[in-house]
Structures are given as structure tokens and as C-alpha cells.
Protein backbone atom coordinates (compact mmCIF):
# COMPACT_ATOMS: atom_id res chain seq x y z
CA UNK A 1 -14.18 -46.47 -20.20
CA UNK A 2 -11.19 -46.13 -17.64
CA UNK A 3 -10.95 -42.80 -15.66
CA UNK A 4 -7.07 -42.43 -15.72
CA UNK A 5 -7.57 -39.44 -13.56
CA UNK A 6 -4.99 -39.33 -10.48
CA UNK A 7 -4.01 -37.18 -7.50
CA UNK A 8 -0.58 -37.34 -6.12
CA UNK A 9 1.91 -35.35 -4.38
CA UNK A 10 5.72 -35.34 -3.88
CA UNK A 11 8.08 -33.89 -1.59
CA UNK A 12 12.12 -33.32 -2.72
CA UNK A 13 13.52 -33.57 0.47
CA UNK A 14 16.70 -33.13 -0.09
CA UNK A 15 15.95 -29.30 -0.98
CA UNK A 16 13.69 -29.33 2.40
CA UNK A 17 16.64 -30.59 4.15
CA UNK A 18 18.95 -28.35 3.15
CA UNK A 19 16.96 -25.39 3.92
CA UNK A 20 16.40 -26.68 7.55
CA UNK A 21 20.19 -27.04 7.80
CA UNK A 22 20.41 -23.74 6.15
CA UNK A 23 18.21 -22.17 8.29
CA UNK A 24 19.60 -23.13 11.72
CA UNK A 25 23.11 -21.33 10.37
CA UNK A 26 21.07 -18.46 9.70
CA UNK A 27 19.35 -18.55 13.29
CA UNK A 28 23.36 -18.39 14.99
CA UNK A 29 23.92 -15.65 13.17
CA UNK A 30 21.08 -13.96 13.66
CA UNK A 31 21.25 -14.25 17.40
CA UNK A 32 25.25 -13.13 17.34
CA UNK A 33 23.93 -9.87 15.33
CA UNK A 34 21.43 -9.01 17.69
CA UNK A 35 23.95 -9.00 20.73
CA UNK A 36 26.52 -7.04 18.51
CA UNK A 37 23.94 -4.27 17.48
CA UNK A 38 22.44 -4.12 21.02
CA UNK A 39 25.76 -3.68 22.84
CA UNK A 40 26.95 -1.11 20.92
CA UNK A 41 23.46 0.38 20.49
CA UNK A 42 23.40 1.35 24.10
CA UNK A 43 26.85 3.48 23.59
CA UNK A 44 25.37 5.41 20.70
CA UNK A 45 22.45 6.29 22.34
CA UNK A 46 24.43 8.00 25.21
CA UNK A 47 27.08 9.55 22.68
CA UNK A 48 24.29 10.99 20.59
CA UNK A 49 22.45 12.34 23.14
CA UNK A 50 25.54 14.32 24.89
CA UNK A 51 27.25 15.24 21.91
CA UNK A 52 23.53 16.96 20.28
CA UNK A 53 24.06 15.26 16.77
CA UNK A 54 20.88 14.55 14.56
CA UNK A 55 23.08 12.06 12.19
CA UNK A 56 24.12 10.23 15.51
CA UNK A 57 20.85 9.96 17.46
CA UNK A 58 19.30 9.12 14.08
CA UNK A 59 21.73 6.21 13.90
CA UNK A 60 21.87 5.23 17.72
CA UNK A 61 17.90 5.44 17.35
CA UNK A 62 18.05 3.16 13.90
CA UNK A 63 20.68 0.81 15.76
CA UNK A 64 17.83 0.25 18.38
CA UNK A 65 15.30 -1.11 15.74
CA UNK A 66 17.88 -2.76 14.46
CA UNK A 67 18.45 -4.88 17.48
CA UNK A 68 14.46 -4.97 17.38
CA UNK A 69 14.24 -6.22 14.38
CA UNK A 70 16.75 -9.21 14.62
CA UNK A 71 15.21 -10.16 17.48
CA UNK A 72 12.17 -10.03 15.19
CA UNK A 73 13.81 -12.08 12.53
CA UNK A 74 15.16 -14.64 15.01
CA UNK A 75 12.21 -15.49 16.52
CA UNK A 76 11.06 -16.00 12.96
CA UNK A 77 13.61 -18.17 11.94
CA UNK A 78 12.74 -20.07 15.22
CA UNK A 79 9.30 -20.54 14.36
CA UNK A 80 10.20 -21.48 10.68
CA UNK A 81 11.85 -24.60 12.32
CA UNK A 82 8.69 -25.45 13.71
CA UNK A 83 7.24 -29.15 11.83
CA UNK A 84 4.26 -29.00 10.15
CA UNK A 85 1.14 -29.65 11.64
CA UNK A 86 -2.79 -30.07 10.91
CA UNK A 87 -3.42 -27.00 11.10
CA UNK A 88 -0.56 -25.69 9.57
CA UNK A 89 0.44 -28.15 6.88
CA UNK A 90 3.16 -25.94 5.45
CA UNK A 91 4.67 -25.14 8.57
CA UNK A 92 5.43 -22.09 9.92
CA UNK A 93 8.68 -20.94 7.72
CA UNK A 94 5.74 -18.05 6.44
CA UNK A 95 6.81 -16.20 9.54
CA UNK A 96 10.16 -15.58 7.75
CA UNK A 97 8.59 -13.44 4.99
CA UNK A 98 6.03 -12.00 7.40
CA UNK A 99 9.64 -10.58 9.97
CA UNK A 100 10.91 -9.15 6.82
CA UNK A 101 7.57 -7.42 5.76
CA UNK A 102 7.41 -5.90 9.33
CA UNK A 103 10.96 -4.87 9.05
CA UNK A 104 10.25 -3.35 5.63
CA UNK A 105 7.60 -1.34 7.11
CA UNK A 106 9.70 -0.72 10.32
CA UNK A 107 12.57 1.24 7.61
CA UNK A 108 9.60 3.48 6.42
CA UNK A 109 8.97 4.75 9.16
CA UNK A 110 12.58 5.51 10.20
CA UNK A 111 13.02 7.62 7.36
CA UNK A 112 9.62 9.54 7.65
CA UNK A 113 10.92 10.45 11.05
CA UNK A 114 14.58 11.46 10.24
CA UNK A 115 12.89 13.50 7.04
CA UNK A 116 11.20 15.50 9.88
CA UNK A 117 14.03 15.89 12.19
CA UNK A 118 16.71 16.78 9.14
CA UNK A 119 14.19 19.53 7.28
CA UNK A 120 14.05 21.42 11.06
CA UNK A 121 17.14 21.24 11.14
CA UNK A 122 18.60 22.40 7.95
CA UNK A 123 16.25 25.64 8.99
CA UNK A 124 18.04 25.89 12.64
CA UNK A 125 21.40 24.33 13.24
CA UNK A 126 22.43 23.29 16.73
CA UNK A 127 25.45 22.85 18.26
CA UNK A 128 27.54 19.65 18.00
CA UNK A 129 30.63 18.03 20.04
CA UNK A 130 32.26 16.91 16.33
CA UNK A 131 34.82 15.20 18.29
CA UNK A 132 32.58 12.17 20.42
CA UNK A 133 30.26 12.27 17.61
CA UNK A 134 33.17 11.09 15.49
CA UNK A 135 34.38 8.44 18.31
CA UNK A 136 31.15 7.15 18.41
CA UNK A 137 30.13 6.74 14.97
CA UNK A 138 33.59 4.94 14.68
CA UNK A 139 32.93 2.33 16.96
CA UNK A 140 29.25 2.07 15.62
CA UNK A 141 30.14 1.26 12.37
CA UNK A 142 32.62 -1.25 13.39
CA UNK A 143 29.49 -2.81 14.98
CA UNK A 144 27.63 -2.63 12.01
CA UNK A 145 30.05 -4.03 9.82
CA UNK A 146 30.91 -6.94 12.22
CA UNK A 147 27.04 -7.88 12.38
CA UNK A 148 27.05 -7.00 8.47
CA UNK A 149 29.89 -10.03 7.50
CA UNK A 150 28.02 -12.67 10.21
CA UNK A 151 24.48 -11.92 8.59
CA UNK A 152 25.49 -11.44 4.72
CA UNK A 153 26.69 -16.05 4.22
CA UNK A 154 22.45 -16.29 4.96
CA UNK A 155 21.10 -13.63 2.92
CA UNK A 156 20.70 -15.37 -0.55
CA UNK A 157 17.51 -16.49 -0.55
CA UNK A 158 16.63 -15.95 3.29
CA UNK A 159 14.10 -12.79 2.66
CA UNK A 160 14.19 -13.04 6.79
CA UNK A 161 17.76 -12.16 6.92
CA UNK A 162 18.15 -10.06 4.32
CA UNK A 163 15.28 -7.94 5.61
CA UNK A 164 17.29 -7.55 9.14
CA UNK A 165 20.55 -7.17 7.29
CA UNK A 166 19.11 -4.43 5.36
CA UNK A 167 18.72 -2.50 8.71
CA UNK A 168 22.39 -3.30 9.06
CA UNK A 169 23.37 -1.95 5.72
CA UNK A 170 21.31 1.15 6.96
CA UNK A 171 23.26 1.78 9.96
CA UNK A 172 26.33 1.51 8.45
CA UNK A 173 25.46 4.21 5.79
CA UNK A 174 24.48 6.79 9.13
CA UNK A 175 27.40 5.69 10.74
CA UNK A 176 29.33 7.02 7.62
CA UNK A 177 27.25 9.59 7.97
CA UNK A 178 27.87 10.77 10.81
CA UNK A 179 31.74 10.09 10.30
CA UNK A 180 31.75 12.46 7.42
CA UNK A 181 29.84 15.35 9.40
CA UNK A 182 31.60 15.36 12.45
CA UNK A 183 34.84 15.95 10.07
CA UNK A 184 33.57 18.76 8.04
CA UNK A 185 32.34 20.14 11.35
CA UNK A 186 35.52 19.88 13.44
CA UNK A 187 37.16 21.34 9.89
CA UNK A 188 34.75 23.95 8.84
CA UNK A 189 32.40 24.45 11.43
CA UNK A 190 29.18 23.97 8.97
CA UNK A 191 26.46 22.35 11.08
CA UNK A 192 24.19 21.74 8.54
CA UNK A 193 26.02 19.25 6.65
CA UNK A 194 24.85 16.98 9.43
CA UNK A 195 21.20 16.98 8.07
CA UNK A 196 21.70 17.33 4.46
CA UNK A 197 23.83 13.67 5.14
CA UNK A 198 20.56 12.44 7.31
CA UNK A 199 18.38 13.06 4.14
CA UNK A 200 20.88 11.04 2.13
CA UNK A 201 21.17 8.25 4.23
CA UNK A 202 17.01 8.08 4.04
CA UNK A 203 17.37 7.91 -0.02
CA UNK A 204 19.61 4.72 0.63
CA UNK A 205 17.50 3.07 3.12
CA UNK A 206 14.42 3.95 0.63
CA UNK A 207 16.22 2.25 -2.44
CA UNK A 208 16.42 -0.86 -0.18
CA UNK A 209 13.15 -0.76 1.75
CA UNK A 210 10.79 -0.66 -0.72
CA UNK A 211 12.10 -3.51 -2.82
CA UNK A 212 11.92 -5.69 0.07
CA UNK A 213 8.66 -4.53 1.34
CA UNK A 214 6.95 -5.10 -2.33
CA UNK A 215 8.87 -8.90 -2.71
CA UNK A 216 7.21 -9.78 0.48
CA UNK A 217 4.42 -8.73 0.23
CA UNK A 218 3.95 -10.34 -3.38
CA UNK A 219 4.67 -13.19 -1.47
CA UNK A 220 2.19 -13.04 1.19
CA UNK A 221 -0.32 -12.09 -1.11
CA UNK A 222 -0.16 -15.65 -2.63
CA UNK A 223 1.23 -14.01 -6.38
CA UNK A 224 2.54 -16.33 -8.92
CA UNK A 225 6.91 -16.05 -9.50
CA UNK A 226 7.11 -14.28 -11.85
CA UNK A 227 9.10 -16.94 -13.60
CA UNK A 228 6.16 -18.99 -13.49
CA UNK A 229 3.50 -18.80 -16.29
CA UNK A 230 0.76 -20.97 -17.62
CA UNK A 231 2.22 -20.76 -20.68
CA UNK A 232 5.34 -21.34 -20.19
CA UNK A 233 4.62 -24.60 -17.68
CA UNK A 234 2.37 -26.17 -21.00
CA UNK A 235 5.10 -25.59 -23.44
CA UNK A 236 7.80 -27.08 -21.44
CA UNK A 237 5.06 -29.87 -20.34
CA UNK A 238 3.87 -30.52 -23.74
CA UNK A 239 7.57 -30.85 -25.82
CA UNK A 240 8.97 -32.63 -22.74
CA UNK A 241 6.68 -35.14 -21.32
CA UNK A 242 3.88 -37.54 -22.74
CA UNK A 243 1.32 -34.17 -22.52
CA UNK A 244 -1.24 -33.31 -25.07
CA UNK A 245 -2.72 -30.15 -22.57
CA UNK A 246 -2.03 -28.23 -19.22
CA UNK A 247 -4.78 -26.44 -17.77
CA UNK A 248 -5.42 -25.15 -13.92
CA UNK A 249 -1.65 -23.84 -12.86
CA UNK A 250 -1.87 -22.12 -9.39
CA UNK A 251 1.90 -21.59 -8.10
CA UNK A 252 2.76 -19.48 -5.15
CA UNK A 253 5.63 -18.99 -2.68
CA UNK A 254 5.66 -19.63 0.72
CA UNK A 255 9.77 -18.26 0.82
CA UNK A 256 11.82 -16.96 -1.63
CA UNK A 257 13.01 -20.23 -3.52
CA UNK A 258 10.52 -22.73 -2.17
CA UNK A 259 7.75 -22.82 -4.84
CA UNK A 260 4.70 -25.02 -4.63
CA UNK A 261 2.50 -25.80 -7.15
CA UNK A 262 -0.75 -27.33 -8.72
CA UNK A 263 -2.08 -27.90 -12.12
CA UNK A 264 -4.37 -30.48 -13.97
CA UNK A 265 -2.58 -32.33 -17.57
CA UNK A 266 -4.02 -33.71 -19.86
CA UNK A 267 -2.19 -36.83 -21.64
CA UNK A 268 -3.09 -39.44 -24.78
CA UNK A 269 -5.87 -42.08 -23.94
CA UNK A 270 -2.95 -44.97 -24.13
CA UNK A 271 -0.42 -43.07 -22.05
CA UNK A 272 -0.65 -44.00 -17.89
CA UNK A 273 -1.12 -41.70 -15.29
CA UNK A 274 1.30 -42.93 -12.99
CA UNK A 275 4.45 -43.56 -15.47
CA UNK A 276 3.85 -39.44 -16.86
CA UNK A 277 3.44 -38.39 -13.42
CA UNK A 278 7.25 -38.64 -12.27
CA UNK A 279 8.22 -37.00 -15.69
CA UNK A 280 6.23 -34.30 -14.69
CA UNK A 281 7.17 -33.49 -11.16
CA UNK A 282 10.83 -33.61 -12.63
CA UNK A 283 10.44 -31.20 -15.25
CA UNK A 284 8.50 -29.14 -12.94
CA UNK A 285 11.12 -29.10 -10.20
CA UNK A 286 14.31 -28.89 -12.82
CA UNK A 287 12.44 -26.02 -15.09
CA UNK A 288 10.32 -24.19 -12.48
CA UNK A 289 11.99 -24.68 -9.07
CA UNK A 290 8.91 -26.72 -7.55
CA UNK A 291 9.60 -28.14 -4.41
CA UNK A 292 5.78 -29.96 -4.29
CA UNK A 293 3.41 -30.60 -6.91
CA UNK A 294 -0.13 -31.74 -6.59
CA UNK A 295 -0.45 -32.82 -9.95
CA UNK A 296 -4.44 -34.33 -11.81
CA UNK A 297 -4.45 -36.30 -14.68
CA UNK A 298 -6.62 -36.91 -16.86
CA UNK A 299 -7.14 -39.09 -20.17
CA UNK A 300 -7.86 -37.11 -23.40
CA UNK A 301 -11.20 -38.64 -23.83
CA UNK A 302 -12.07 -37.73 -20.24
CA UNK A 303 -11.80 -34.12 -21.08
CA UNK A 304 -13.59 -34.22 -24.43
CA UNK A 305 -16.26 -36.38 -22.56
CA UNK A 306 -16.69 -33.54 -19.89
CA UNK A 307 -16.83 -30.73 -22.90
CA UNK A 308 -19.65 -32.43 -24.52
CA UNK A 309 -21.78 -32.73 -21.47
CA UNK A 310 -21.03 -29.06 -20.46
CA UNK A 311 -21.97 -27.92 -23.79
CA UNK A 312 -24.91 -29.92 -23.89
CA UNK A 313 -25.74 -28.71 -20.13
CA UNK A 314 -25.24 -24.61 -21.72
CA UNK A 315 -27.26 -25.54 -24.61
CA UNK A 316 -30.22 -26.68 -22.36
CA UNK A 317 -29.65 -24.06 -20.41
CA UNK A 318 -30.38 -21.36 -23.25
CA UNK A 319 -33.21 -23.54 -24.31
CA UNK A 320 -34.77 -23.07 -20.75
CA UNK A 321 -34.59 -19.53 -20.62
């Protein structure tokens, strides 16, 4: 009896390629945000600080993890460029989803600290110069915006980027912020409108953060896409290709859109492995997204001949005991 069992493995490089060539776009912008954020970073932190608004040091002090975290995320798109090696046969492009983890994290704990700072507040007002807290929100939000339009052409399915440009997206809403209470204030004189904004601005970053912080860290945790069932991969496999059974499916991320994959099929005893195999990795890689597949085949008489001998094995077993 012939064991048409067979390992194999394939690589699509034209979808590696293009996210190398993707990713060193995404690196130049990166870098380009970081000195945008930090230059104007350093002006905020001086106007909030003289000028004694909570809604400006809140977004001078969020502008400075900002720049902190695009450094982050450049150095991880710098190590994602890294080739693979022994011991790290995937790479390094990981480090991407780890940044935007961090930077998840990093927005949490911005907002637990402005949620301090805004409810003292609201119970004691202080004084604010309206005027230079308006001048400098201004120019911070033209900051923000200019970083905004370099980072947003990366963000599809660059977790990294999107994870800094969510810090962005942040600042820009405390910028506006700030914009609106240093108007009311110069207008009205009603300080606390500058903390009830602070505790809005923290809903937004919250309705961003936490999405970002639970993809990722589905990711790292080596889950399944969603997209990707058992079920699903056997009846595509099985009314598409020369499969009687699909059995075994592990699939995990290791970035947003780059989905790798093993399983074990089962096909007819006159069918040969190496003629079903391309079929397979097609259908997986058109259907599914899979951008490697270690794929086992296996004859249907294999399978039935390795049921019988593990029932017979279980039924000596229960004889035994």
C-alpha cells in the first residue's frame, strides 16, 4: 500500500513583496509624523503651562506620547523589515502588532489620568489665559492634522500605523477641544467648560483605544480570523478541490492581512498528493487570504487504516483495565 501522505509549503511572494514595499512607505511617514508632533509638541507644552489650561496641558501632554509612540511604531516598522532568521522564521514584522498593543495601552492610561485631572477640576475652576490657549491649540491642531494626512495612505491594514495614528486622531479631538473652550471662555467666562470638553475627548479616545487594544491582542494571542473556520475551510475544500475530508486547521495572524495556516486533507485513494496540493493552496489563498500553507495529505485508506488500529488499540485498552 502507497502512503500518499505529503508535507509541503508555499510562499506567494508577490503579497510578501508588496507588503515590504508597503511597509518602507509607511516607515517615511512614520518618521515625518514623529518630527511634526515633536516640534510642535514642545510649543504646547510651554503654552499650556503659562496659560493654566487643563484641555491644553492634557493635549501638549498627549502630543508628547504621541511623538513617543511613533517613535515606538517606527522602530517597529524598522524591525518588521528585518529577514527572517533561524530563530525567528517569521521575521520580526510581530513587532508591528506588539507597537500598536503598547500604544493601545499607552491611550488608557492617558484618559485615566485626564479623568482625574477634569473631575478636580469641574469641583474647582482655575484661571485661564483663553486667548494663548486658543493660539496654541490652533497651531497644534494644524500639527495634528498635517501628521494625520501623511500617516492615514498606511493605515489600511498596518495595525502599527493605525495604532500611532490613533494618538493623532486623539490630539486633534483635544486640540478642538481646547479651541472650543478657550472661545466660550474669552465669550462667557465659564471655566468649567474646559473639563467637561477633557472628559469628552477621553470618550473618543476610549471608542478608539479599546478596539485596537482587543484586535491586537487577539492577534498576539495566536486566535483564529474570525473569517476563518474549520468548517468553512472543509466546505470550500471539499466542493472545490479533489477532497473527501479536512481535519487539523490551525490559522493565526502574525499582522492584520497576513494569515498563515495549517491543516491535514484527506483525498480519494486514486487522486495524487502533489497534483491536489496546488488546488489547495489556491483556494486557500483566494477564499481565506493565506499567505503560507503547510498543508498533509493523506490517502483515504490511510485514514481508515489509522481508525482501525486506534480502535483496536482503545478496545485493548478497556480489555486491560
Amino acid at each position: 500500500m502507497t502512503d500518499h501522505k505529503a508535507h509541503d509549503h508555499v510562499h506567494h511572494h508577490g503579497c510578501v513583496h508588496g507588503a515590504a514595499h508597503h511597509g518602507d512607505g509607511s516607515g517615511k511617514r512614520l518618521a515625518g509624523a514623529f518630527f511634526v508632533i515633536a516640534a510642535f509638541a514642545v510649543l504646547e507644552v510651554i503654552g499650556g503651562v503659562i496659560s493654566g489650561s487643563l484641555a491644553l496641558i492634557a493635549d501638549a501632554g498627549h502630543m508628547i506620547t504621541d511623538a513617543a509612540a511613533l517613535g515606538l511604531a517606527f522602530s517597529a516598522q524598522w524591525l518588521a523589515g528585518k529577514p527572517a532568521t533561524d530563530r525567528f522564521p517569521f521575521g520580526l514584522k510581530r513587532a508591528q502588532v506588539l507597537a500598536a498593543f503598547i500604544n493601545g495601552l499607552a491611550l488608557i492610561g492617558i484618559v485615566a489620568w485626564l479623568l482625574f485631572e477634569a473631575v478636580e477640576r469641574i469641583g474647582s475652576p482655575t484661571e485661564i489665559d483663553a486667548p494663548l490657549m486658543l493660539t496654541v491649540a490652533a497651531v497644534g491642531l494644524l500639527a495634528n492634522i498635517v501628521a494625520f494626512v501623511m500617516l492615514h495612505p498606511s493605515s489600511g491594514d498596518n495595525v502599527n500605523v493605525r495604532g500611532a495614528m490613533l494618538h493623532v486622531a486623539a490630539d486633534i479631538f483635544g486640540s478642538v477641544a481646547a479651541i472650543i473652550s478657550a472661545l466660550v471662555i474669552m465669550s462667557t467666562g465659564w471655566l468649567v467648560i474646559d473639563p467637561i470638553l477633557t472628559l469628552a475627548v477621553c470618550a473618543l479616545i476610549l471608542r478608539s483605544a479599546i478596539p485596537l487594544i482587543r484586535e491586537t491582542a487577539t492577534i498576539l494571542m495566536q486566535a483564529a480570523p474570525s473569517s476563518v473556520t474549520e468548517g468553512e475551510v472543509r466546505k470550500v475544500l471539499t466542493t472545490s478541490a479533489p477532497v473527501l475530508d479536512v481535519s487539523r486547521v490551525r490559522a493565526w495572524q502574525l499582522t492584520p492581512g497576513e494569515t498563515f495556516m495549517s491543516l491535514q486533507v484527506t483525498i480519494p485513494n486514486n487522486a495524487q498528493a502533489d497534483e491536489v496540493l496546488p488546488a489547495v493552496k489556491e483556494l486557500l489563498h483566494d477564499r481565506f487570504g493565506v499567505m503560507q500553507s503547510t498543508v498533509e495529505v493523506e490517502t483515504a485508506d490511510v485514514v481508515a487504516l489509522r481508525r482501525d488500529i486506534s480502535n483496536t488499540e482503545d478496545r485493548a485498552e478497556r480489555v486491560k483495565t
